[in-house]
Protein backbone atom coordinates (compact mmCIF):
# COMPACT_ATOMS: atom_id res chain seq x y z
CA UNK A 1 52.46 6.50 -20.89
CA UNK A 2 49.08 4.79 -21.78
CA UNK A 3 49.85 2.55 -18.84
CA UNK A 4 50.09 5.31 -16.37
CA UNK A 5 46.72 6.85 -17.59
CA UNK A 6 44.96 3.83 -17.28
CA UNK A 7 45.94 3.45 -14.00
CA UNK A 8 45.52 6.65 -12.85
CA UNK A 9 41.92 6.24 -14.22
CA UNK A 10 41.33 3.60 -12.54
CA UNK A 11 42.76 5.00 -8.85
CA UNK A 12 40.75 7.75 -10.02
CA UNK A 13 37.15 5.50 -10.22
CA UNK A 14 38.16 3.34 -7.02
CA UNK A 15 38.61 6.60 -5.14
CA UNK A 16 35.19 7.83 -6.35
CA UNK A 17 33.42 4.32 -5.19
CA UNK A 18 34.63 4.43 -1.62
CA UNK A 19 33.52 8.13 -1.44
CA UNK A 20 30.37 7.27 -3.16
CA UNK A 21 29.99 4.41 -0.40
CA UNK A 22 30.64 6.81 2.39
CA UNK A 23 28.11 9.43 0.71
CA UNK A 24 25.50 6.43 0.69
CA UNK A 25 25.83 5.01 3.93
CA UNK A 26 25.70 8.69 5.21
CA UNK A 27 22.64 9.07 2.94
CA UNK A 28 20.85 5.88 4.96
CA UNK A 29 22.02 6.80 7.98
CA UNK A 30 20.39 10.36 7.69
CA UNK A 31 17.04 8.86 6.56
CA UNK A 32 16.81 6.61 9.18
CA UNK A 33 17.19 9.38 11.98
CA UNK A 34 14.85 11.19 9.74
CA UNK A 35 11.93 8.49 9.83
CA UNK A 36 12.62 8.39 13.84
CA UNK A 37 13.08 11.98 14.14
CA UNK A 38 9.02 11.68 12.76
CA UNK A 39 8.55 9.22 14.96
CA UNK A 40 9.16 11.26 17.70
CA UNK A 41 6.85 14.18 16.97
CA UNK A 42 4.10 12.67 15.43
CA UNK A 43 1.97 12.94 18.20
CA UNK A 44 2.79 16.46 18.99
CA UNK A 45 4.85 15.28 22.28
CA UNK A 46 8.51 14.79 22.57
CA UNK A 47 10.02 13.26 25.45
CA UNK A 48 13.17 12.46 26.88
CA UNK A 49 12.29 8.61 26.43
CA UNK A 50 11.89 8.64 23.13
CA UNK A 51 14.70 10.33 22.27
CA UNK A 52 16.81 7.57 24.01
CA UNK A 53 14.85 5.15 22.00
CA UNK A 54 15.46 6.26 18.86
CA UNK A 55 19.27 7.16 19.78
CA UNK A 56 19.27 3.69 20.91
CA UNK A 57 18.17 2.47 17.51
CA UNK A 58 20.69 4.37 15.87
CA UNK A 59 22.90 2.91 17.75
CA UNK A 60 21.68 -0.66 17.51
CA UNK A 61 20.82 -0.70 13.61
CA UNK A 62 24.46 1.39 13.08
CA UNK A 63 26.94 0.31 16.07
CA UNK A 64 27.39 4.01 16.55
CA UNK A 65 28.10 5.56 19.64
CA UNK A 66 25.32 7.71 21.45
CA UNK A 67 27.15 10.88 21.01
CA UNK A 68 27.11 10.75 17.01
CA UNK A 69 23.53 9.05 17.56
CA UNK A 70 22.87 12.16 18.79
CA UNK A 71 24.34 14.52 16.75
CA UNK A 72 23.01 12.33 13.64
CA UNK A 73 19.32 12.23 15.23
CA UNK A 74 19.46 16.37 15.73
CA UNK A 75 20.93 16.60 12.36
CA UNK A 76 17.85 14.84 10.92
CA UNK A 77 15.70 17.21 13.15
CA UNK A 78 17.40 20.34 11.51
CA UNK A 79 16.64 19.05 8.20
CA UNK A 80 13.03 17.90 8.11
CA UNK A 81 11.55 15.88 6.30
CA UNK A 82 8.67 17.04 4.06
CA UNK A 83 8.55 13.92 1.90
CA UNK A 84 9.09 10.32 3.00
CA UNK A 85 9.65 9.27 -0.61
CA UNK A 86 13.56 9.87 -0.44
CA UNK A 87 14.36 8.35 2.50
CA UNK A 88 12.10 5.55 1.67
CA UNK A 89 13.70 4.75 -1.21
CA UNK A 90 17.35 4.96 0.39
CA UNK A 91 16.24 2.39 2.61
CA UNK A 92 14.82 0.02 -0.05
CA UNK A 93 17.84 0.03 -2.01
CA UNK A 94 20.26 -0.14 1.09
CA UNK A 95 18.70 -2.11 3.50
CA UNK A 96 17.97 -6.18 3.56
CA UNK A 97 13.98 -7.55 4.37
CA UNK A 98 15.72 -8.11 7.69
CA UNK A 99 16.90 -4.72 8.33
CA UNK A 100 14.01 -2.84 7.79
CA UNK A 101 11.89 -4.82 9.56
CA UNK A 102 14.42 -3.84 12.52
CA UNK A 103 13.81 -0.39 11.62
CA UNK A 104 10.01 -0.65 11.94
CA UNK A 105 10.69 -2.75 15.37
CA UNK A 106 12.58 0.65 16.01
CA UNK A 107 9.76 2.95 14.78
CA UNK A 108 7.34 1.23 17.23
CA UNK A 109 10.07 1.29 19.99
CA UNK A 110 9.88 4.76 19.77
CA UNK A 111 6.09 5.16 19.75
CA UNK A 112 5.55 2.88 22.66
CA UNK A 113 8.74 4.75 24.90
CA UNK A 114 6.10 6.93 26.49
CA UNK A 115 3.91 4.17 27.71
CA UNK A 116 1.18 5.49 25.05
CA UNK A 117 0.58 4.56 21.71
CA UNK A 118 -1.13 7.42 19.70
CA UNK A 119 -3.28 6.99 16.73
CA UNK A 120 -1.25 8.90 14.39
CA UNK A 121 1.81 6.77 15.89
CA UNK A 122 0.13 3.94 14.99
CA UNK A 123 -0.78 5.28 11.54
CA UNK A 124 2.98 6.54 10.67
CA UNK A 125 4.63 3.29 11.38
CA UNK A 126 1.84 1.15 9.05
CA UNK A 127 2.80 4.21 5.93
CA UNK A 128 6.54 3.86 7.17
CA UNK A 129 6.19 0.20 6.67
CA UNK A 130 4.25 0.15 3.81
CA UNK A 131 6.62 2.24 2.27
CA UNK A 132 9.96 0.58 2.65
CA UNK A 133 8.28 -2.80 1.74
CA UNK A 134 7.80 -4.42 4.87
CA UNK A 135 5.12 -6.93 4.54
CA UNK A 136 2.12 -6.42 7.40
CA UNK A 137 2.82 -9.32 9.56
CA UNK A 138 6.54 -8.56 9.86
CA UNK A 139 5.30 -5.06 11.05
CA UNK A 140 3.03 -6.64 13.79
CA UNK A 141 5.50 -9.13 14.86
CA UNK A 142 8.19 -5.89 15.48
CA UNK A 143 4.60 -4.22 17.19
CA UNK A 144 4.67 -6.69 19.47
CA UNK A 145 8.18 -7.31 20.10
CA UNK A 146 8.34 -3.30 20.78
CA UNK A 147 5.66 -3.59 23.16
CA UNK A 148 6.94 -6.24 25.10
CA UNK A 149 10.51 -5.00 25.50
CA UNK A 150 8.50 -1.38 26.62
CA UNK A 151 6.75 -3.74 29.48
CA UNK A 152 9.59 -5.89 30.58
């Protein structure tokens, strides 16, 4: 009888990591549309481009396809943001040096979609950056690996 407890237990606690895994990767994946969601109306202009961009980086970061990009890019738009500290800190703790940097390549993907980069586009992706770790050189290298892919 003490057996079966045990190991209902511990089907119990393996059940509860794989939902808590599903909860966090959901949790990242929200707070990355979120940051490019920001991205996107930081300057007060959306456009179709940069939409595509950052459903494109959704899609390139997650291997989803567009169609939950989508839906996961106007879920972040329904939502918000009106702190960066969360989703900052869900991407610290889930995402590698390497990943984020990809995210900031991203973030200046989407600045640069509509040929233009604005000031306060400029000035969100350096605090995005900052935030989530991403030392200043990696975030020029990704500036300038955004730009060229916007030119070519």
């Amino acid at each position: 009888m003490l057996i079966a407890l045990k190991n209902l237990f511990a089907e119990l606690a393996g059940g509860d990591a794989a939902i808590s895994a599903i909860s966090e990767q959901h949790k990242l994946r929200t707070a990355v549309a979120g940051l490019l969601h920001e991205m996107m109306r930081v300057d007060s202009k959306q456009t179709a481009q940069e939409a595509q961009t950052a459903i494109a980086g959704l899609v390139g970061m997650f291997g989803l396809p567009d169609l939950e990009a989508k839906a996961l890019l106007d879920e972040a738009a329904a939502q918000r943001l009106t702190s960066y500290f969360d989703p900052a800190s869900t991407i610290k703790r889930l995402l590698s040096l390497e990943q984020r940097c990809v995210l900031v390549e991203n973030l200046w993907r989407v600045a640069f979609a509509d040929n233009e980069l604005d000031v306060y586009e400029d000035q969100f992706v350096r605090k995005i950056a900052d935030l989530i770790y991403v030392p200043n050189t990696e975030c020029m290298l990704a500036r300038g690996r955004a730009r060229n892919a916007v030119t070519t």
